[in-house]
N, C-alpha and C. Protein backbone atom coordinates (compact mmCIF):
# COMPACT_ATOMS: atom_id res chain seq x y z
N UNK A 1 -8.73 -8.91 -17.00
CA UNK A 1 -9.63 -8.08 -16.22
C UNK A 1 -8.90 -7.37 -15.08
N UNK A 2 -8.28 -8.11 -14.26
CA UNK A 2 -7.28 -7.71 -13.47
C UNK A 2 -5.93 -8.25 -13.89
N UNK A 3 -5.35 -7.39 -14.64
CA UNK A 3 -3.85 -7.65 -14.57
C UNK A 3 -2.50 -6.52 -14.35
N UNK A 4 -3.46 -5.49 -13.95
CA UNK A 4 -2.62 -4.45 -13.05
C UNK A 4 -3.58 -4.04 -11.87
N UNK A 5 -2.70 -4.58 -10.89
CA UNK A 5 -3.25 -4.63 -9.60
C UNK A 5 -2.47 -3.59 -8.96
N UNK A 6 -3.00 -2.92 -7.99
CA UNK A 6 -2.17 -1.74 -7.09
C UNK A 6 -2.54 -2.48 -5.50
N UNK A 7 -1.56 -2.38 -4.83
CA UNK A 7 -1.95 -3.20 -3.50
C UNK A 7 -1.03 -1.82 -2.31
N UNK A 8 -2.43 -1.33 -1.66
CA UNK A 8 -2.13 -0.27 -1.08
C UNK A 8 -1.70 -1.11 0.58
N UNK A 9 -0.09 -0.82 1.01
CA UNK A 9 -0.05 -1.32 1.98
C UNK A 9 0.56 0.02 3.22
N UNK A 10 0.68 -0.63 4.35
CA UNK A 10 1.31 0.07 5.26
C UNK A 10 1.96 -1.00 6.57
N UNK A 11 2.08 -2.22 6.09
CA UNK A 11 2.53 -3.54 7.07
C UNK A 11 1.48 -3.58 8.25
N UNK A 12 0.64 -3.61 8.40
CA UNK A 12 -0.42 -3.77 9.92
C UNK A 12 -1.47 -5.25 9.01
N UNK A 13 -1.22 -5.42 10.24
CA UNK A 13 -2.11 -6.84 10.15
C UNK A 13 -3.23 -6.89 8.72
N UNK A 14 -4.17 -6.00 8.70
CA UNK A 14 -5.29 -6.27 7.39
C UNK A 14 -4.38 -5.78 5.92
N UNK A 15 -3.36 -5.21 5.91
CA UNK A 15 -2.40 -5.22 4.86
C UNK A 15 -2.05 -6.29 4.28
N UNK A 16 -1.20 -7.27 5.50
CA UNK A 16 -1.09 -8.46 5.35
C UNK A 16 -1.89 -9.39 4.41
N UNK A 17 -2.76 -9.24 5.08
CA UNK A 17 -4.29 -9.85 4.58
C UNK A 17 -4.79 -9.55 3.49
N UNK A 18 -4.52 -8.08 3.02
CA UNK A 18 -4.87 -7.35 1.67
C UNK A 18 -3.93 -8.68 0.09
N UNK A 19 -2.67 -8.69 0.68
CA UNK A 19 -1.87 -9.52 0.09
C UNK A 19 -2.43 -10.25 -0.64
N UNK A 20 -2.67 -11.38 0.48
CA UNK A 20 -3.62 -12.71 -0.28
C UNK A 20 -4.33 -12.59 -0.77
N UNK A 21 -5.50 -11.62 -1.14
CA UNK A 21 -6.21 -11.34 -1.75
C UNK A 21 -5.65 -10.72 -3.48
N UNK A 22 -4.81 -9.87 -3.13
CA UNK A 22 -4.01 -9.68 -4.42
C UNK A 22 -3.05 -10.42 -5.29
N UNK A 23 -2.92 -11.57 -4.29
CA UNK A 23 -2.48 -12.53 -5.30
C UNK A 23 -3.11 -13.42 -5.50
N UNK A 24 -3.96 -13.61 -5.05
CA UNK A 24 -5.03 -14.38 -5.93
C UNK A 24 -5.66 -14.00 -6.97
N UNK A 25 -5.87 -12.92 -6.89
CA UNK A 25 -6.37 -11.85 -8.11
C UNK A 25 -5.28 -11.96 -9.40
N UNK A 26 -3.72 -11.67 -8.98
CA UNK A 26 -2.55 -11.53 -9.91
C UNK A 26 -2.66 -12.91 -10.91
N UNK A 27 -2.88 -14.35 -9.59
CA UNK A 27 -2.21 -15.52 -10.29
C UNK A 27 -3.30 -15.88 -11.24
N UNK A 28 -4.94 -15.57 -11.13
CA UNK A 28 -6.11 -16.14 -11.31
C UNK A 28 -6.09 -15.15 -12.81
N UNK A 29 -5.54 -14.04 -13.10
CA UNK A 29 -5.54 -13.23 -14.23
C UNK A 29 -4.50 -12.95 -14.61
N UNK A 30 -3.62 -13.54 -14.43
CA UNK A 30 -1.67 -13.58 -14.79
C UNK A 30 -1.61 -12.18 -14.86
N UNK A 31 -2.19 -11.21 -13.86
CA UNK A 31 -1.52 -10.12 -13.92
C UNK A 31 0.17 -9.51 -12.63
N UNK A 32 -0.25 -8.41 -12.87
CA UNK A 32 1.50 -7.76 -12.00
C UNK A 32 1.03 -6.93 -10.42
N UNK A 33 1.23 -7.13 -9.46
CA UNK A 33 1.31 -6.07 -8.66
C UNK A 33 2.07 -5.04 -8.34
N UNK A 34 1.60 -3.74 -8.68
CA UNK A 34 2.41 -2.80 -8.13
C UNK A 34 1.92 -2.52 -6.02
N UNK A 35 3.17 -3.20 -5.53
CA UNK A 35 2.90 -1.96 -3.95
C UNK A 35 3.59 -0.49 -3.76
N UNK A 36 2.48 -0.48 -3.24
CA UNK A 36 2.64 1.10 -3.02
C UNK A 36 2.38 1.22 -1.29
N UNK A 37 3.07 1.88 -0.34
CA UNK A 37 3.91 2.23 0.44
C UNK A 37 3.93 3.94 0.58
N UNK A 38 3.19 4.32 1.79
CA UNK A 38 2.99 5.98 1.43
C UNK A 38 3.34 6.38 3.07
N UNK A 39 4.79 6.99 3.20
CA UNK A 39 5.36 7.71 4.38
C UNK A 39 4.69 9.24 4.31
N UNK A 40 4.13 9.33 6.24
CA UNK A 40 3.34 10.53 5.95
C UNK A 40 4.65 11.33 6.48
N UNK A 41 4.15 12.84 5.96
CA UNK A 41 5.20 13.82 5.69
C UNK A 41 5.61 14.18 7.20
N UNK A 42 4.71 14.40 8.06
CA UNK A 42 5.38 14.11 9.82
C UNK A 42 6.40 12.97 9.96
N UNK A 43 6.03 11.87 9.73
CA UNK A 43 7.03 10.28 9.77
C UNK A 43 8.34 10.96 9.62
N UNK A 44 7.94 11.12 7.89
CA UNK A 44 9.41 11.38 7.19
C UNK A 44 10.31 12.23 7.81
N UNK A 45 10.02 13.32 8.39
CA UNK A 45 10.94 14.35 8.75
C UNK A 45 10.93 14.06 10.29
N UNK A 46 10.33 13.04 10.57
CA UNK A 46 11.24 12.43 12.10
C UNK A 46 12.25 11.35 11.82
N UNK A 47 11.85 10.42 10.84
CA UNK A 47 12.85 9.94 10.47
C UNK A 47 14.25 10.22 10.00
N UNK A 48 14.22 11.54 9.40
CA UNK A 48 15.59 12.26 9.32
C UNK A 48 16.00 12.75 10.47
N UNK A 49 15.29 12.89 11.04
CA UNK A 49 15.74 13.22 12.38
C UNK A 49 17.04 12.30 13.53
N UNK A 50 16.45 11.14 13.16
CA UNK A 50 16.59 10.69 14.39
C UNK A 50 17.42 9.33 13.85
N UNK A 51 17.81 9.36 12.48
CA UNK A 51 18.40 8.42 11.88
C UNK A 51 19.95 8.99 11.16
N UNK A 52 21.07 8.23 11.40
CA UNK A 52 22.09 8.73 10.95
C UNK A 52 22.38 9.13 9.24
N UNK A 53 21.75 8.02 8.57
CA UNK A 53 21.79 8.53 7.27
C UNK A 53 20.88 7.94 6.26
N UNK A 54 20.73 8.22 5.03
CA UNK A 54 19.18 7.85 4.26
C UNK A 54 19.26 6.33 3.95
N UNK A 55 20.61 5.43 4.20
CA UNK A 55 20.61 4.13 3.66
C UNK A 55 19.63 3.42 5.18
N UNK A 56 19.82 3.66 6.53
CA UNK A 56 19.12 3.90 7.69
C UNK A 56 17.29 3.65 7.35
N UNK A 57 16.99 5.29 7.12
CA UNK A 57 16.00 5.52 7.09
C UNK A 57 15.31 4.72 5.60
N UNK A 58 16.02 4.61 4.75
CA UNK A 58 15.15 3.55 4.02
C UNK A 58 14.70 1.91 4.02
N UNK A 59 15.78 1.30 5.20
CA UNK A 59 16.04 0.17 5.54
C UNK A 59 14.45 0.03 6.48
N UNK A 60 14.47 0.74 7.50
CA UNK A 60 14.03 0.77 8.64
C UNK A 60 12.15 1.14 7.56
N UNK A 61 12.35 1.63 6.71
CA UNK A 61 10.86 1.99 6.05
C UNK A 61 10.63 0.58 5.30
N UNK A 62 11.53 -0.23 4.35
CA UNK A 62 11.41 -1.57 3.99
C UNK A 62 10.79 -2.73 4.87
N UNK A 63 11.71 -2.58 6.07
CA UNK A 63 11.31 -3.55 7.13
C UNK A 63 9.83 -3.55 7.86
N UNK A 64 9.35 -1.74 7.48
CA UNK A 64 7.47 -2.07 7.88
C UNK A 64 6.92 -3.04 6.88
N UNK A 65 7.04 -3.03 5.89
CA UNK A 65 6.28 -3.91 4.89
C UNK A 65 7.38 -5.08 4.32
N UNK A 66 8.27 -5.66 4.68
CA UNK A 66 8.85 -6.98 5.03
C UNK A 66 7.88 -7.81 4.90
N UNK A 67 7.07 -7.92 5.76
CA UNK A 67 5.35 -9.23 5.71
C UNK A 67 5.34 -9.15 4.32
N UNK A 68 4.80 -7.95 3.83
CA UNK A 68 4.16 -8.15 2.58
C UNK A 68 4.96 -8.74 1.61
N UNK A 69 6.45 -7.82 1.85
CA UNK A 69 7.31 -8.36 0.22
C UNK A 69 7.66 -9.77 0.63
N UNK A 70 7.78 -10.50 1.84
CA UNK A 70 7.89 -12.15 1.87
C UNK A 70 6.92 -13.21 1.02
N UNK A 71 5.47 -12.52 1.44
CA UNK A 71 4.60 -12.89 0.71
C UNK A 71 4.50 -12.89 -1.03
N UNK A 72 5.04 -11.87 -1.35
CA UNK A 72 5.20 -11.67 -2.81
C UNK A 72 6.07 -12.20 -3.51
N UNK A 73 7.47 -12.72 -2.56
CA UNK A 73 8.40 -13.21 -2.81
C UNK A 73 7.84 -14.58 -3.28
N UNK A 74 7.62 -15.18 -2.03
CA UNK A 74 7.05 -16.73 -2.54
C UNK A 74 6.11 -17.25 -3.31
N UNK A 75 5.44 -16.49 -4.03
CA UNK A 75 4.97 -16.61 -5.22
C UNK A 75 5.47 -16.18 -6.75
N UNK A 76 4.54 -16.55 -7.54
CA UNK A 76 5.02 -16.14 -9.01
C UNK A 76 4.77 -15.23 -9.34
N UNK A 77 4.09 -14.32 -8.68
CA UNK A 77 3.23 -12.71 -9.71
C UNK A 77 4.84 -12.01 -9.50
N UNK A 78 5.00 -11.06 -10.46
CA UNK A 78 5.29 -10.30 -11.04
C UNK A 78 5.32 -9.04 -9.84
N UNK A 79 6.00 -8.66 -9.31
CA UNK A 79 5.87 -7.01 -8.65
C UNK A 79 6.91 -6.31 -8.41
N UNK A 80 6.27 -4.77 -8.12
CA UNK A 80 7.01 -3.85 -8.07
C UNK A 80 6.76 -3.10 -6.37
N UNK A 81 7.63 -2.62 -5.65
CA UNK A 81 7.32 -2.06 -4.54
C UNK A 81 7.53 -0.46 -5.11
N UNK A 82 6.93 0.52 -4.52
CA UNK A 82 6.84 2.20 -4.25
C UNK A 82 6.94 2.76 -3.25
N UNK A 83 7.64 3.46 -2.80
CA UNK A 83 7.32 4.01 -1.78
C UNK A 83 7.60 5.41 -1.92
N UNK A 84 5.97 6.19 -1.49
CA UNK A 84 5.87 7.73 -1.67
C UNK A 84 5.45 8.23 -0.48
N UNK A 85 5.86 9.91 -0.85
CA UNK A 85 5.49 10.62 0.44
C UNK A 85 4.13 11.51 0.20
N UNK A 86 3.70 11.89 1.36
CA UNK A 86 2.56 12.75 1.32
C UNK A 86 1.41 11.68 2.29
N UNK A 87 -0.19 12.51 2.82
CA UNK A 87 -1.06 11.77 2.99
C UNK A 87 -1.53 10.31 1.93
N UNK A 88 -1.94 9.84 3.06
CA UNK A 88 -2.04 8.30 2.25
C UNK A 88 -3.20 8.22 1.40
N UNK A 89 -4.74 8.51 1.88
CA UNK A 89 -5.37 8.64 1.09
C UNK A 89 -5.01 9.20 -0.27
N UNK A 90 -5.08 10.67 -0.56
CA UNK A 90 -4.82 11.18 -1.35
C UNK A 90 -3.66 11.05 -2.34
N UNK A 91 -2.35 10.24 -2.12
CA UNK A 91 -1.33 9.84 -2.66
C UNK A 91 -1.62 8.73 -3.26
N UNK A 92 -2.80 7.49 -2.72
CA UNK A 92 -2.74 6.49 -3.14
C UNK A 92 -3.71 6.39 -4.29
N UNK A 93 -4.67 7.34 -3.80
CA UNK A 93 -5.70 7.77 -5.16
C UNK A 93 -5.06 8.30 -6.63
N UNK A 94 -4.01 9.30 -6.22
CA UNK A 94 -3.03 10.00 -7.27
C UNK A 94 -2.63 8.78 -7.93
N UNK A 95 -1.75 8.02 -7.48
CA UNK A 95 -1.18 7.20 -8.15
C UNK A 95 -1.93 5.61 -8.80
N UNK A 96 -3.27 6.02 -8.14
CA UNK A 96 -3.89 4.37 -8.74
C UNK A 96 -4.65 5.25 -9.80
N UNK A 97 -5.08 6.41 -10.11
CA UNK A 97 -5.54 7.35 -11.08
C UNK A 97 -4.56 7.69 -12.81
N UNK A 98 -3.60 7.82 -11.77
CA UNK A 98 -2.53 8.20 -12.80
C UNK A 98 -2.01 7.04 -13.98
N UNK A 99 -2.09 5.72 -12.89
CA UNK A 99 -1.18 4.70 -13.92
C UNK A 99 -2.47 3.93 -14.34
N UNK A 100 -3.60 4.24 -14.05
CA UNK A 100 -4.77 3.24 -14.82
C UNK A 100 -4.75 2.31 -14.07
N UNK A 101 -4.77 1.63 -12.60
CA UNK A 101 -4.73 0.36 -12.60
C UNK A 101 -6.22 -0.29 -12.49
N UNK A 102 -6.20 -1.41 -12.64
CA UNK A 102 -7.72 -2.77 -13.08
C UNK A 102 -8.14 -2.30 -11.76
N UNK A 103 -7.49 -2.38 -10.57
CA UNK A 103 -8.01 -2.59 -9.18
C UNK A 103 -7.04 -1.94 -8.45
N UNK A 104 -7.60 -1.68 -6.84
CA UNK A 104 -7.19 -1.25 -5.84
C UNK A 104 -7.14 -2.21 -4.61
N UNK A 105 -6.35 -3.09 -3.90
CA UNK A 105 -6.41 -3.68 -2.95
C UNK A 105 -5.86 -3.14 -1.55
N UNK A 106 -6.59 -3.09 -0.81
CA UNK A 106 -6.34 -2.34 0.52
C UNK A 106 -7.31 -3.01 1.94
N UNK A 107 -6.62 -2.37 2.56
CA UNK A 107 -6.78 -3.15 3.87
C UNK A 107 -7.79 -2.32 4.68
N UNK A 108 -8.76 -2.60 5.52
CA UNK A 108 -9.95 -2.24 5.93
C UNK A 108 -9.41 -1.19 7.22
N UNK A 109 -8.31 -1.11 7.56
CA UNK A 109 -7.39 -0.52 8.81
C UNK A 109 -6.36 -0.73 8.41
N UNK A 110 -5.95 0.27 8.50
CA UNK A 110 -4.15 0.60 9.10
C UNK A 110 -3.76 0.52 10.57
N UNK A 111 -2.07 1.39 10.61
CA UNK A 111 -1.72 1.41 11.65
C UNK A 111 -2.46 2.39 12.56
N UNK A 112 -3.02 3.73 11.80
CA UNK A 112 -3.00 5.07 12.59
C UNK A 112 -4.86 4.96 12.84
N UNK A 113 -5.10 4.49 14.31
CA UNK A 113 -6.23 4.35 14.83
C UNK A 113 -6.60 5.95 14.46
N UNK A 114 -6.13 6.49 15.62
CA UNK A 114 -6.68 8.09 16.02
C UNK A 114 -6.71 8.83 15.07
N UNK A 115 -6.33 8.80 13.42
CA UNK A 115 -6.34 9.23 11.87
C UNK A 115 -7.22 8.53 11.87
N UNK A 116 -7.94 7.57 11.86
CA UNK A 116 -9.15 6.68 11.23
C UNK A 116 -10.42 7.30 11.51
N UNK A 117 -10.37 7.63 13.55
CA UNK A 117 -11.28 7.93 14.11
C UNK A 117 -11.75 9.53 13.61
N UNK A 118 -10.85 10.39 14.08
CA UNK A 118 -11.05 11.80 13.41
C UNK A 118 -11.36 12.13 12.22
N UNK A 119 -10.47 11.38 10.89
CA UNK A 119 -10.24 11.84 9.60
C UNK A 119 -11.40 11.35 8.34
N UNK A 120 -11.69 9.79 9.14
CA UNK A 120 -12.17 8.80 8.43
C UNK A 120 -10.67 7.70 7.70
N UNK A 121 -11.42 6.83 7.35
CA UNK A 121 -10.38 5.90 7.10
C UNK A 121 -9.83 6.01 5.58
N UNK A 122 -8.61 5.62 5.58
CA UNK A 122 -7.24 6.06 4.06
C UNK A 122 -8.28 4.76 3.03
N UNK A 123 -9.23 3.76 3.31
CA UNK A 123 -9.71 2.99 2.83
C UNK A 123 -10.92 3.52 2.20
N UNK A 124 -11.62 4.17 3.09
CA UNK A 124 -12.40 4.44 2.14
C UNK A 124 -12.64 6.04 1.48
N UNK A 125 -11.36 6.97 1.97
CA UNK A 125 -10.99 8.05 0.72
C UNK A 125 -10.64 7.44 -0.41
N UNK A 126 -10.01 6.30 -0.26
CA UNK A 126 -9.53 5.72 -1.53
C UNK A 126 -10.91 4.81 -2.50
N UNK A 127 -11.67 4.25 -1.40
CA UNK A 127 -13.10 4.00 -2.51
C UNK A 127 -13.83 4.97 -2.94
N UNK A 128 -13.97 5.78 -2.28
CA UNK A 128 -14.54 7.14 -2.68
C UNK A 128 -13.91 7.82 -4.26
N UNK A 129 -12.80 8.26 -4.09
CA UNK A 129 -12.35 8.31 -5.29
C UNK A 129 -11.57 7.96 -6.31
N UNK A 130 -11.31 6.84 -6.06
CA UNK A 130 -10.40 6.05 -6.86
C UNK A 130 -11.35 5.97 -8.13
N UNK A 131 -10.28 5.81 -9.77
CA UNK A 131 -11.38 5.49 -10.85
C UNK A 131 -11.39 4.10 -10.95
N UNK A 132 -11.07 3.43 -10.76
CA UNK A 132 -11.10 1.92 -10.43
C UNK A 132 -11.75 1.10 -9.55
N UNK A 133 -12.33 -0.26 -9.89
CA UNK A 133 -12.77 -0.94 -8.09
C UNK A 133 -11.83 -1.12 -7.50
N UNK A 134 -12.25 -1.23 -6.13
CA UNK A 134 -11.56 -1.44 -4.98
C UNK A 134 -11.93 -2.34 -4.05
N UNK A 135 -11.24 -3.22 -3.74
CA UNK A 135 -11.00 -4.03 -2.47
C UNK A 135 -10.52 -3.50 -1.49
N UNK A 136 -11.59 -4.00 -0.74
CA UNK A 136 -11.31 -3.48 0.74
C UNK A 136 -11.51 -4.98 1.65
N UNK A 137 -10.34 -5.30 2.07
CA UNK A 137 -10.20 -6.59 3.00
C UNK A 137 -10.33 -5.98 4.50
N UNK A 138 -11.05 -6.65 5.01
CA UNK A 138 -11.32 -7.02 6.95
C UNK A 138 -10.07 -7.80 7.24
């Protein structure tokens, strides 16, 4: 039922949290998690900025979601990390659309308050149109 899981992260606390939830899901249906990891296109081109070279800037993008891949580590599921560019909503919809996955796991907040408040939240563009259910963890 669930054995391709997509676990939309960005390392902030309810990400974290998104985790456990996705592996419970993975181990309870021996399925795989793919994370997915979405640098917005402002980030990125400060990060070239201000970083000497791309082994740098990809280190320093790993280490936001560190929490998560520890967590994934110490268990048995199966995963893959991603990391894409563009808005998050819309990137994370693309890609949970594209590869078919069972489910969507995501976190009720991110990092970017003042994007939440103005835009609406990357959580629920992604329930909105995702073709899949979605979890949305507090």
């Amino acid at each position: 039922m669930f054995s391709n899981i997509l676990l939309a992260t960005d390392g902030s606390e309810h990400s974290v949290r998104s985790t456990n939830y996705a592996l419970e899901l993975a181990e309870k249906f021996d399925g795989k998690i793919e994370v997915l990891y979405v640098v917005d296109g402002d980030k990125s081109k400060s990060d070239v900025l201000h970083h000497a070279n791309k082994f740098e800037v990809e280190k320093k993008r790993k280490e936001k979601i560190k929490s998560v891949e520890d967590l994934l580590k110490a268990s048995d599921v199966e995963y893959d990390i991603n990391i894409l560019h563009g808005e998050a909503g819309p990137t994370i919809v693309s890609f949970a659309n594209e590869n078919e996955f069972d489910c969507v796991v995501i976190g009720s907040r991110g990092l970017n308050n003042l994007q939440t408040f103005i835009l609406g939240s990357v959580s629920h563009k992604v329930a909105k149109r995702a073709d899949c259910p979605v979890l949305i963890v507090k």
